[in-house]
Protein backbone atom coordinates (compact mmCIF):
# COMPACT_ATOMS: atom_id res chain seq x y z
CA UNK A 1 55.58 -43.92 -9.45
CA UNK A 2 53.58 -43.73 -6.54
CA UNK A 3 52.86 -39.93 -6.01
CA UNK A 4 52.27 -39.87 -10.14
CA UNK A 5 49.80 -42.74 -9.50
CA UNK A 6 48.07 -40.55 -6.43
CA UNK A 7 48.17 -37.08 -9.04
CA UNK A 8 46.51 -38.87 -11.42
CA UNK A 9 43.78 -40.17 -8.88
CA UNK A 10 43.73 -36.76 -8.16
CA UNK A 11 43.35 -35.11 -11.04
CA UNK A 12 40.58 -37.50 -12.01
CA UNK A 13 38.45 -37.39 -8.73
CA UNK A 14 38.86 -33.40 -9.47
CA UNK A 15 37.28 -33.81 -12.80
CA UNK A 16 34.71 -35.72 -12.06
CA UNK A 17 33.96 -34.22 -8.95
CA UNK A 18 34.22 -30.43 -11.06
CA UNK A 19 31.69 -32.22 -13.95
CA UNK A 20 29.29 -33.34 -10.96
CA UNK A 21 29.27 -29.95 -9.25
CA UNK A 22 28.71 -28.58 -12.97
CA UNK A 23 26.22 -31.27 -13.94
CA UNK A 24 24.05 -30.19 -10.61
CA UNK A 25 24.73 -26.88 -10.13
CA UNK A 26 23.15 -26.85 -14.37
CA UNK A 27 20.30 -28.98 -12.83
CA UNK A 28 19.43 -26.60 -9.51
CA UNK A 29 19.45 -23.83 -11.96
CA UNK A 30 16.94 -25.20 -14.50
CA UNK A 31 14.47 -27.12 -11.82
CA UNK A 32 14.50 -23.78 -9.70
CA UNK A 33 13.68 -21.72 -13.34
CA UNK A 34 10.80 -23.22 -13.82
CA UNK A 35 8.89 -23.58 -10.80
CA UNK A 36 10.54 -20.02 -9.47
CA UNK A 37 8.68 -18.56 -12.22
CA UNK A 38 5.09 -19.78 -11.50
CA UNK A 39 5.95 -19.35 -7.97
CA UNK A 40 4.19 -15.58 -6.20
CA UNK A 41 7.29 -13.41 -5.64
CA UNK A 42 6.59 -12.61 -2.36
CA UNK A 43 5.43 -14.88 0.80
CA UNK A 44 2.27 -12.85 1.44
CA UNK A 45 -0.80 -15.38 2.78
CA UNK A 46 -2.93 -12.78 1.20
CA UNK A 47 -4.92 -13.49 -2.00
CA UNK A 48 -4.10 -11.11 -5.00
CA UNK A 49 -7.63 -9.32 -4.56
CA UNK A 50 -6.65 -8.50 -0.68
CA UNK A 51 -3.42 -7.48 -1.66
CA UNK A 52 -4.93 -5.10 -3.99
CA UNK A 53 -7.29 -3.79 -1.46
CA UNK A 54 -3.92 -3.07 0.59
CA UNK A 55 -2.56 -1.27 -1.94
CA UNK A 56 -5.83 0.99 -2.73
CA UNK A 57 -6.03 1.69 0.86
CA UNK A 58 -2.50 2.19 1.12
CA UNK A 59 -2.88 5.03 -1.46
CA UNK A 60 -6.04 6.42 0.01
CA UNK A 61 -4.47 7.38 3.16
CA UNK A 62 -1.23 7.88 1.98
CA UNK A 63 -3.07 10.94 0.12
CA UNK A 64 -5.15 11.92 2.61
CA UNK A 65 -2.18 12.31 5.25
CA UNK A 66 -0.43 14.40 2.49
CA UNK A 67 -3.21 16.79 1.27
CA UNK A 68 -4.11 17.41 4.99
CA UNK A 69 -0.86 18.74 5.51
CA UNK A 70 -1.18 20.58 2.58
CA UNK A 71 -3.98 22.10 3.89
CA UNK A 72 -2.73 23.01 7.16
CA UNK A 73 -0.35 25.60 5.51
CA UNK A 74 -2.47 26.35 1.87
CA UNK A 75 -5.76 27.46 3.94
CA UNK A 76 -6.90 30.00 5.79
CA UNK A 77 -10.31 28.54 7.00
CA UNK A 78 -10.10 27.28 10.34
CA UNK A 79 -12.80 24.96 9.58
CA UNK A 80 -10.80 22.88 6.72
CA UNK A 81 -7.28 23.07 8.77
CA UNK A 82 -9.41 21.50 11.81
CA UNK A 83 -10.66 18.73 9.16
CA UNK A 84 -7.42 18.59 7.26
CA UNK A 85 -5.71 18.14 11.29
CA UNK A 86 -8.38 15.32 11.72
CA UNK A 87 -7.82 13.41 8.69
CA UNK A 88 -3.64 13.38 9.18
CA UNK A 89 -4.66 11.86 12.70
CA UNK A 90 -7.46 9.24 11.74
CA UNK A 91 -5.74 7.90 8.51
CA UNK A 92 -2.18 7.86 10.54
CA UNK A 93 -4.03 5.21 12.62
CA UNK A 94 -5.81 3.68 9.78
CA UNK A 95 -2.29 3.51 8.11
CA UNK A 96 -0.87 2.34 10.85
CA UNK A 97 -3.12 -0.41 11.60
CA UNK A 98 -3.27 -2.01 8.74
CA UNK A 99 0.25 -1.95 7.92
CA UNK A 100 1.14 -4.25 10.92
CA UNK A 101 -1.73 -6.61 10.15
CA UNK A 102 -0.36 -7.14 6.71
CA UNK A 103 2.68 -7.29 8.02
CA UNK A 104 1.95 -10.40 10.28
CA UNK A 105 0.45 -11.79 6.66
CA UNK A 106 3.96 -11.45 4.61
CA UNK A 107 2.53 -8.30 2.42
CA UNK A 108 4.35 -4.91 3.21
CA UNK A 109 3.23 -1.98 0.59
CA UNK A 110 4.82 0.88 0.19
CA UNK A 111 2.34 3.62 0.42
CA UNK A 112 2.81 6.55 -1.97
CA UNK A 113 -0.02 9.39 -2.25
CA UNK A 114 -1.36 10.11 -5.44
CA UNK A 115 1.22 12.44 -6.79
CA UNK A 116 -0.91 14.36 -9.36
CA UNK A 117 -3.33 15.37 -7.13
CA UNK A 118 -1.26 16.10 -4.27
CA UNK A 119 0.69 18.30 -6.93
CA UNK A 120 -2.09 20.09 -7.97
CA UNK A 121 -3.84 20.85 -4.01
CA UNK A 122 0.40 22.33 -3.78
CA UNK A 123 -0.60 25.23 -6.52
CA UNK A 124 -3.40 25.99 -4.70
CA UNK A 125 -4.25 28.48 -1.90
CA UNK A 126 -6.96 30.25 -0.18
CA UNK A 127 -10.53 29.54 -1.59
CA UNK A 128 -9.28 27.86 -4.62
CA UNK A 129 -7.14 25.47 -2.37
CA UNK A 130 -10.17 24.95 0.44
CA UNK A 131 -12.80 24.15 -2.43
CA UNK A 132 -10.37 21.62 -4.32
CA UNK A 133 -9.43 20.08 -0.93
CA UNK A 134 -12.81 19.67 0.18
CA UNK A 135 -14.72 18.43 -2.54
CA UNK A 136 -11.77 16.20 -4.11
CA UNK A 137 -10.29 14.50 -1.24
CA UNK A 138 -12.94 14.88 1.28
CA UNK A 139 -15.93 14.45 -0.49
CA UNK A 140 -14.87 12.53 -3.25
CA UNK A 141 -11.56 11.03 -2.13
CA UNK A 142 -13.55 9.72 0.86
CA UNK A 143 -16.41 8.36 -1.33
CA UNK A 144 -14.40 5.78 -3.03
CA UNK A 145 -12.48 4.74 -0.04
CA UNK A 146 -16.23 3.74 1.45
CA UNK A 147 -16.78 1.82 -1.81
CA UNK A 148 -13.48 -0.21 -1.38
CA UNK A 149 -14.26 -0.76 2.53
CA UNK A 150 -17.63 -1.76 1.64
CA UNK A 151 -16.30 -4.31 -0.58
CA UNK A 152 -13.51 -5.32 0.93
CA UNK A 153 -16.00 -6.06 3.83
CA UNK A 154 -18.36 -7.77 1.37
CA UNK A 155 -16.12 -9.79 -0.37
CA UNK A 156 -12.60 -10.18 1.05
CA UNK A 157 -10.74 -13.44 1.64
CA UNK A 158 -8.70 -12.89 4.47
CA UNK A 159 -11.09 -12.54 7.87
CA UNK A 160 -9.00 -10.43 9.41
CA UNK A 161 -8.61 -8.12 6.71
CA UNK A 162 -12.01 -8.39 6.28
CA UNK A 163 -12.73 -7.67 9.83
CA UNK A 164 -10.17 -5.15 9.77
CA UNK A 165 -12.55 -3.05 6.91
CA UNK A 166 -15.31 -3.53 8.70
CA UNK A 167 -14.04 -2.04 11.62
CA UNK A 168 -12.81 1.19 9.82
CA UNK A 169 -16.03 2.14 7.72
CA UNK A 170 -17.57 3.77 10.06
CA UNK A 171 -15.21 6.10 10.68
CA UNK A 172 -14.34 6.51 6.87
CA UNK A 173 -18.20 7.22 6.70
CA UNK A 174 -17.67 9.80 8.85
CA UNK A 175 -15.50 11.15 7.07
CA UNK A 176 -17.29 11.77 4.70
CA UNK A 177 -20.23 13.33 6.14
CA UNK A 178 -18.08 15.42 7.84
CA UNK A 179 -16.82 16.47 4.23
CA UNK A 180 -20.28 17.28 2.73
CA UNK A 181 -20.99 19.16 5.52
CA UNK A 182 -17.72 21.36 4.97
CA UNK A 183 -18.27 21.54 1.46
CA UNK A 184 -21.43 23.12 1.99
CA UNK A 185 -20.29 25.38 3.92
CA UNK A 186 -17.54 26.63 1.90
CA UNK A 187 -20.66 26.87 -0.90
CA UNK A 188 -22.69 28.71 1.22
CA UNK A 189 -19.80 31.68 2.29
CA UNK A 190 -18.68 31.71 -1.58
């Protein structure tokens, strides 16, 4: 009488116990729905506009890095392999840099060049290759990265970020002169 009197104890406590565990594990699965939802997905201090700025930059020098080395081996010019050779260094560092700031800020992009015109500079050799290289990512590539560093050291959020932009301008700037003096060049011997 005794052990059916403890099973029975049992088998209650286990029910109850199994309808609590069910009752809360329903309730930590709808209270984490809702606020998981409206919650950012990652744990980045960055605001969404800095984040973007990340990923533009990101893509800027993920392409630059690419086309250069598609330079070195599609041109013949010295003068655009010594530019393509000093654009694979600079953005490396550029890349470099600000991937371990944002790093330190929970935000880690994946950088990815910009696949259709890297795919296009690949068909290309010779003149055809040095013109397109020149004038799209060094002239023009390099103009809209100064835009975005000129407003990202305008307007960001995050100082460091900001501080970060305003430290690499001037050599983006550079860049680009350096560009528009190859390009014409390259008009000038065509």
């Amino acid at each position: 009488m005794k052990f059916r009197y403890s099973l029975q104890v049992l088998t209650t406590a286990l029910a109850v116990l199994g309808m609590s565990a069910a009752s809360i594990d329903t309730a930590c699965a709808q209270a984490s729905d809702a606020p998981a939802s409206a919650a950012p997905t990652g744990r980045t201090t960055l605001s969404p506009a800095d984040q973007q700025f990340v990923l533009d930059a990101s893509k800027s020098d993920a392409t630059e890095i690419a086309a250069g080395r598609i330079a070195l081996k599609n041109s013949n010019n010295p003068q655009v392999k010594k530019f393509a050779q000093q654009m694979i260094t600079d953005h490396t560092k550029l890349s470099h840099t600000m991937a371990a700031l944002v790093a330190k800020k929970g935000f880690k992009p994946t950088p990815s060049a910009d696949s259709a015109l890297v795919g296009k500079l690949q068909t290309l050799k010779g003149t055809a290759f040095d013109q397109a290289y020149v004038e799209q990512v060094g002239v023009e590539a390099h103009q809209r990265a100064v835009d975005l560093f000129q407003q990202q050291s305008g307007s960001g959020t995050d100082a460091q970020l900001k501080a970060a932009a305003t430290q690499a301008l001037p050599i983006i700037k550079h860049h680009l002169e350096m560009a528009q003096q190859l390009a014409g060049k390259l008009k000038g011997s065509s």
